[in-house]
Protein backbone atom coordinates (compact mmCIF):
# COMPACT_ATOMS: atom_id res chain seq x y z
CA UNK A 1 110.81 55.26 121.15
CA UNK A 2 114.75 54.47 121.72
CA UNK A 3 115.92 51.58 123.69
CA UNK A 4 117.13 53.48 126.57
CA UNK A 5 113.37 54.62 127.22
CA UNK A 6 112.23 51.57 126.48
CA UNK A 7 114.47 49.63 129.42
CA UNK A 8 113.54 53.01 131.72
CA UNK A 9 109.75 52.39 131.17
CA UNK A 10 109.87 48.42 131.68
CA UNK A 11 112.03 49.18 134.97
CA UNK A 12 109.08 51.80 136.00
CA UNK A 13 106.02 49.50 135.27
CA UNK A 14 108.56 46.65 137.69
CA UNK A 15 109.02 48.60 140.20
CA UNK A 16 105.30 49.52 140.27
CA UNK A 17 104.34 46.15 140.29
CA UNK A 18 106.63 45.75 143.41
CA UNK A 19 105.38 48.45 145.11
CA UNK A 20 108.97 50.18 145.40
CA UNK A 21 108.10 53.89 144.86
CA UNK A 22 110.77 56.30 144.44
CA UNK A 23 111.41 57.19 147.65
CA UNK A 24 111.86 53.97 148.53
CA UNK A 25 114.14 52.84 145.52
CA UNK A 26 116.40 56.08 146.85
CA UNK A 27 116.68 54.76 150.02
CA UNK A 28 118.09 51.65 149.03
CA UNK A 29 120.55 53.34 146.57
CA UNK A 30 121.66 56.27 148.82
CA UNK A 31 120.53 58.88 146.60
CA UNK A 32 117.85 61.33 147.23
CA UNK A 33 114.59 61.38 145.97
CA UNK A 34 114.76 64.04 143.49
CA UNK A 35 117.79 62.44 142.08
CA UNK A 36 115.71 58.89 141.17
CA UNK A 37 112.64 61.34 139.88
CA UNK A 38 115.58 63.25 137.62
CA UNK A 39 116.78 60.06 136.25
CA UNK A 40 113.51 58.75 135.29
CA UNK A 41 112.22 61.99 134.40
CA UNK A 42 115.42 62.58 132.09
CA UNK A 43 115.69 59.06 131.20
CA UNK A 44 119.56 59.61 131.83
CA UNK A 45 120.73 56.52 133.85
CA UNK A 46 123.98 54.94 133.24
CA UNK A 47 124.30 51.09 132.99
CA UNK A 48 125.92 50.71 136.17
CA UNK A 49 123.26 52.50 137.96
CA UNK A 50 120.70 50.51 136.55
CA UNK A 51 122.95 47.26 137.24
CA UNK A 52 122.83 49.43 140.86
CA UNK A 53 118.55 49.78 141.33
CA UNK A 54 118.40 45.80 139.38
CA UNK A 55 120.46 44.34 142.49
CA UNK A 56 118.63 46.65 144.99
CA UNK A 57 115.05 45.97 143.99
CA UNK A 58 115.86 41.91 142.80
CA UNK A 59 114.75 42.73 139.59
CA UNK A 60 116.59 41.00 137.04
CA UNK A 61 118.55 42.81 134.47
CA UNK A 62 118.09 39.98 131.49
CA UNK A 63 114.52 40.29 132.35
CA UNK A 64 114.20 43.58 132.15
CA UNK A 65 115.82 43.93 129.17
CA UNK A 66 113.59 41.40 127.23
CA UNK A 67 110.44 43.59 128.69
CA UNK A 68 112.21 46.48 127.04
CA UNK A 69 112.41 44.05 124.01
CA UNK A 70 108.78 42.75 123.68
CA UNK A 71 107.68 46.41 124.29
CA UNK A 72 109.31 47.70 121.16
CA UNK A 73 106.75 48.93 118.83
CA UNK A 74 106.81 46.08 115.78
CA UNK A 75 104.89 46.02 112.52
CA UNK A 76 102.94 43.49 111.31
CA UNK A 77 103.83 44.43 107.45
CA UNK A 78 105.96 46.88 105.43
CA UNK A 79 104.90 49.56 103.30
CA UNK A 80 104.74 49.11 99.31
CA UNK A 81 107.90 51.55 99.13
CA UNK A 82 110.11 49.14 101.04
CA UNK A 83 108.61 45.90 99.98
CA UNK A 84 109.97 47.38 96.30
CA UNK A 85 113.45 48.25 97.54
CA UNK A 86 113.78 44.58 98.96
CA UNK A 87 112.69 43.09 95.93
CA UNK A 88 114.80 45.49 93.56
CA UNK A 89 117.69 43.96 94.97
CA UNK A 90 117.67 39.71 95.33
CA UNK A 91 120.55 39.94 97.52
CA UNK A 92 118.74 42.11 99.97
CA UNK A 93 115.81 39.93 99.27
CA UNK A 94 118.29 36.21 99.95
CA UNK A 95 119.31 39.02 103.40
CA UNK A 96 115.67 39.50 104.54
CA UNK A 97 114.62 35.99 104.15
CA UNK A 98 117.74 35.31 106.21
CA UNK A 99 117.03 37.71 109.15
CA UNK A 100 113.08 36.64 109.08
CA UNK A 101 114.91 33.02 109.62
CA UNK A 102 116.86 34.35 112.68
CA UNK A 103 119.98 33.82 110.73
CA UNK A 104 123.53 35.17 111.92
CA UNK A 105 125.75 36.78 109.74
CA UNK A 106 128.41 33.93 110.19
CA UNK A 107 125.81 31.32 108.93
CA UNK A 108 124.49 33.61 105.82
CA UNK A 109 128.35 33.96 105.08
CA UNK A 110 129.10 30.32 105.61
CA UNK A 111 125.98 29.73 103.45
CA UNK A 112 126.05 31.67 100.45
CA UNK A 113 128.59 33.45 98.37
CA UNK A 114 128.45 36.64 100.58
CA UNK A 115 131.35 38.55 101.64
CA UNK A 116 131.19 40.33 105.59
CA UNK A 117 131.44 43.41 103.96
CA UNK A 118 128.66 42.72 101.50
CA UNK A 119 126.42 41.34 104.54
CA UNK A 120 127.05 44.47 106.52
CA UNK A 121 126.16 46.90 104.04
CA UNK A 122 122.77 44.47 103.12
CA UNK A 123 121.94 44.38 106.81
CA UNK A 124 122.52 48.51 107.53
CA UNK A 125 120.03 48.56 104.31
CA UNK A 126 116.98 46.04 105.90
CA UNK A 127 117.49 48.87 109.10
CA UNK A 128 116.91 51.41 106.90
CA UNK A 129 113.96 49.92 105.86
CA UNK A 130 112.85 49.29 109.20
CA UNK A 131 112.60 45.23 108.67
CA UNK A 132 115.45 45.10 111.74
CA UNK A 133 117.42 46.98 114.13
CA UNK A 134 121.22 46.58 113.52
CA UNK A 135 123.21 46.14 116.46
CA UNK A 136 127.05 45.94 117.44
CA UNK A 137 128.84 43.63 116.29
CA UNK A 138 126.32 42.72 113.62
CA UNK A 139 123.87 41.06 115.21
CA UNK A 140 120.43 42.54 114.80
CA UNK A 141 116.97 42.53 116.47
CA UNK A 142 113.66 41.88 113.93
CA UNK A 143 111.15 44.68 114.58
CA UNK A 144 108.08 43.10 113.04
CA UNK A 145 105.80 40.81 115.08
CA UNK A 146 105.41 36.81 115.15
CA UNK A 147 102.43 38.02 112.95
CA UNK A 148 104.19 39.62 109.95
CA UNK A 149 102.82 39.42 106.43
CA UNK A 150 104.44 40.26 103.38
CA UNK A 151 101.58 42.63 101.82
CA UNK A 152 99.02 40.63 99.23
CA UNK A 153 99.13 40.95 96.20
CA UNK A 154 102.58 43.28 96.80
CA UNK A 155 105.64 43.35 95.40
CA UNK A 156 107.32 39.74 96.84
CA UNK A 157 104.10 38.03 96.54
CA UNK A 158 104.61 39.00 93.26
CA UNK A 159 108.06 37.82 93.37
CA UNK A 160 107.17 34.26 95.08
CA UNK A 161 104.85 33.30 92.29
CA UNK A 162 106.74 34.16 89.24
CA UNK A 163 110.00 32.49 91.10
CA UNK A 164 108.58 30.46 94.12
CA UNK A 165 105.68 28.78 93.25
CA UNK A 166 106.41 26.44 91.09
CA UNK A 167 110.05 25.57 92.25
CA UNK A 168 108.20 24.78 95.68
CA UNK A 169 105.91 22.58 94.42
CA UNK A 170 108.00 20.74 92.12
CA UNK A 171 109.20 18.41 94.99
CA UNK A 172 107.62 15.35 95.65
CA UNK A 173 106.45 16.04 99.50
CA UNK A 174 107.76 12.63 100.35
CA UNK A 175 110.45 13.29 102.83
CA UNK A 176 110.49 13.03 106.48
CA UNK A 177 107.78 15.42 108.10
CA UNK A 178 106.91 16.35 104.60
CA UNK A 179 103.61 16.80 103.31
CA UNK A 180 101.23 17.95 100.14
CA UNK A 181 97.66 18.26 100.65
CA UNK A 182 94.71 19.89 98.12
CA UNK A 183 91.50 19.81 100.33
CA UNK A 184 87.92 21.22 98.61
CA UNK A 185 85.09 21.98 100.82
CA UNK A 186 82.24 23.78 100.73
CA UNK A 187 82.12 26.26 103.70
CA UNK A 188 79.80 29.16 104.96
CA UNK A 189 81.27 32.47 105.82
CA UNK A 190 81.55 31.19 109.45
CA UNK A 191 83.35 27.91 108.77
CA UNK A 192 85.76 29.82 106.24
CA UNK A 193 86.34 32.59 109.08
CA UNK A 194 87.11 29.61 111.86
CA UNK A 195 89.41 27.69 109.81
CA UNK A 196 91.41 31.10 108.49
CA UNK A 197 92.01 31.68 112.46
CA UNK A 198 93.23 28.30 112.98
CA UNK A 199 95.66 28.99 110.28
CA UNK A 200 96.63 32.07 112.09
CA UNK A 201 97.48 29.63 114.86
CA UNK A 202 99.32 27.25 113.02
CA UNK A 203 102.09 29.88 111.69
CA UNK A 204 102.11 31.06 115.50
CA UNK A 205 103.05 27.28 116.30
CA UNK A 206 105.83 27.65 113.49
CA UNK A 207 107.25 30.45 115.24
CA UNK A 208 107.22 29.11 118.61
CA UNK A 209 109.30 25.50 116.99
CA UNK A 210 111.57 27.72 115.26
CA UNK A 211 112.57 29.96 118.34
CA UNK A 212 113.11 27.15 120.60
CA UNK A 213 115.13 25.05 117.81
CA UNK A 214 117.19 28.29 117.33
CA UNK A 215 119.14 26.52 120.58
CA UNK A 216 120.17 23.59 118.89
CA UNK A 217 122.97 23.02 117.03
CA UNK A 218 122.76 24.13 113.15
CA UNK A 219 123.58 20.86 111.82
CA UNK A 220 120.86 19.34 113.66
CA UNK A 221 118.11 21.72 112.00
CA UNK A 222 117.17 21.80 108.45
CA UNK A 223 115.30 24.74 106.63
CA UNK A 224 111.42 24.06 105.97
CA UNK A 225 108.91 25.87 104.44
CA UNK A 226 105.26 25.73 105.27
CA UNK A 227 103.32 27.65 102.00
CA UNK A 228 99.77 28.00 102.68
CA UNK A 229 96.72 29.31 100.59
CA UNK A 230 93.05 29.10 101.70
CA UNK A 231 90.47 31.47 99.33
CA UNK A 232 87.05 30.50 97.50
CA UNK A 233 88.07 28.87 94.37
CA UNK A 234 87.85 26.83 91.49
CA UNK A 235 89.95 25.53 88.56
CA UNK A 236 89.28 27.27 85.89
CA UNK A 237 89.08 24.16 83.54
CA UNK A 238 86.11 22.91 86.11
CA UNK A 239 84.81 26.17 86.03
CA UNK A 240 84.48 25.71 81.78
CA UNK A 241 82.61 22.37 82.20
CA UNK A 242 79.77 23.65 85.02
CA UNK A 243 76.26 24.06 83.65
């Protein structure tokens, strides 16, 4: 579904809400009836015309738009085929990382040894591959959910262990808000079940931080990665020593 119908089906399910029916809304915009029907039925409304119904109804337009937004259809994962194109390239790779990270092309730029040009073509690539929708002036809206996964056992999980793993772990967790912890337990099916949704939680939490720290300054945030794992297992040397 494009944006436009998008913004004309949030404005429908508002003015619903409201109780404003059509004939209504065209009284209050001195148009006829069958002209409001045409434009929904069409969804052919120009911008000032919806500016127009916003200010008659007391809708507002920012609102409306981020219905339009959260309505967009957005995918928890990516197919095998793109998760290999991403991977093929590290730059595109370094780019979706970025973009997951709500980073703006200034700050990738400022960042790494990326030209504009380079950026732009690596962004128009990720919208290709459906990871974001590329906008004017090269911004860009994600379209996949707060509860994306890279696919397991896919191509960059592949990727993070032969190149991630042990870079990540090679730090000594002592920093500020830092921390390393290796916790056994024995749980049933239940238990294991409970605590895997609790995890599910916790990397909501993450988002929520990060989208309300995307308002401070960038010198005032540092990048942080939380890497969790949580499966039935053993070391394989303890394994060799059981009875």
């Amino acid at each position: 579904m494009s944006s436009p119908d998008l913004i004309l089906d949030a404005l429908r399910i508002r003015l619903r809400a409201a109780g404003i029916t059509y004939k209504t809304l065209s009284e209050r915009i001195g148009v006829s009836e069958s002209s409001v029907k045409r434009m929904f039925g069409q969804k052919d409304m120009a911008l000032s015309r919806l500016a127009e119904i916003c200010q008659a109804t007391g809708i507002g337009l920012e609102d409306l738009l981020r219905g339009a937004i959260e309505a967009r259809p957005q995918l928890d994962a990516l197919s095998l085929t793109q998760e290999r194109s991403i991977v093929a390239n590290p730059r595109l790779l370094l780019m979706a990382i970025c973009c997951l990270g709500h980073w703006s092309i200034e700050q990738i730029i400022e960042t790494y040894d990326l030209t504009e040009a380079e950026c732009i073509t690596l962004l128009a690539e990720l919208d290709r591959l459906g990871l974001i929708e590329l906008k004017p002036l090269n911004r860009y809206l994600l379209r996949v959910s707060n509860a994306f996964r890279w696919l397991p056992d896919g191509p960059v999980q592949h990727f993070f262990r032969e190149n991630v793993v042990n870079d990540y772990f090679s730090g000594r967790f002592d920093g500020a808000g830092e921390a390393l912890l290796c916790l056994p337990a024995r749980l049933s099916p239940a238990s294991a079940l409970e605590l895997s949704l609790k995890i599910d939680q916790l990397a909501a939490e993450l988002a929520r931080l990060h989208r309300n720290d995307r308002r401070l300054p960038a010198d005032e945030r540092k990048g942080h990665t939380l890497l969790l794992g949580f499966r039935s297992w053993e070391l394989a040397a303890f394994t060799a020593l059981r009875r």
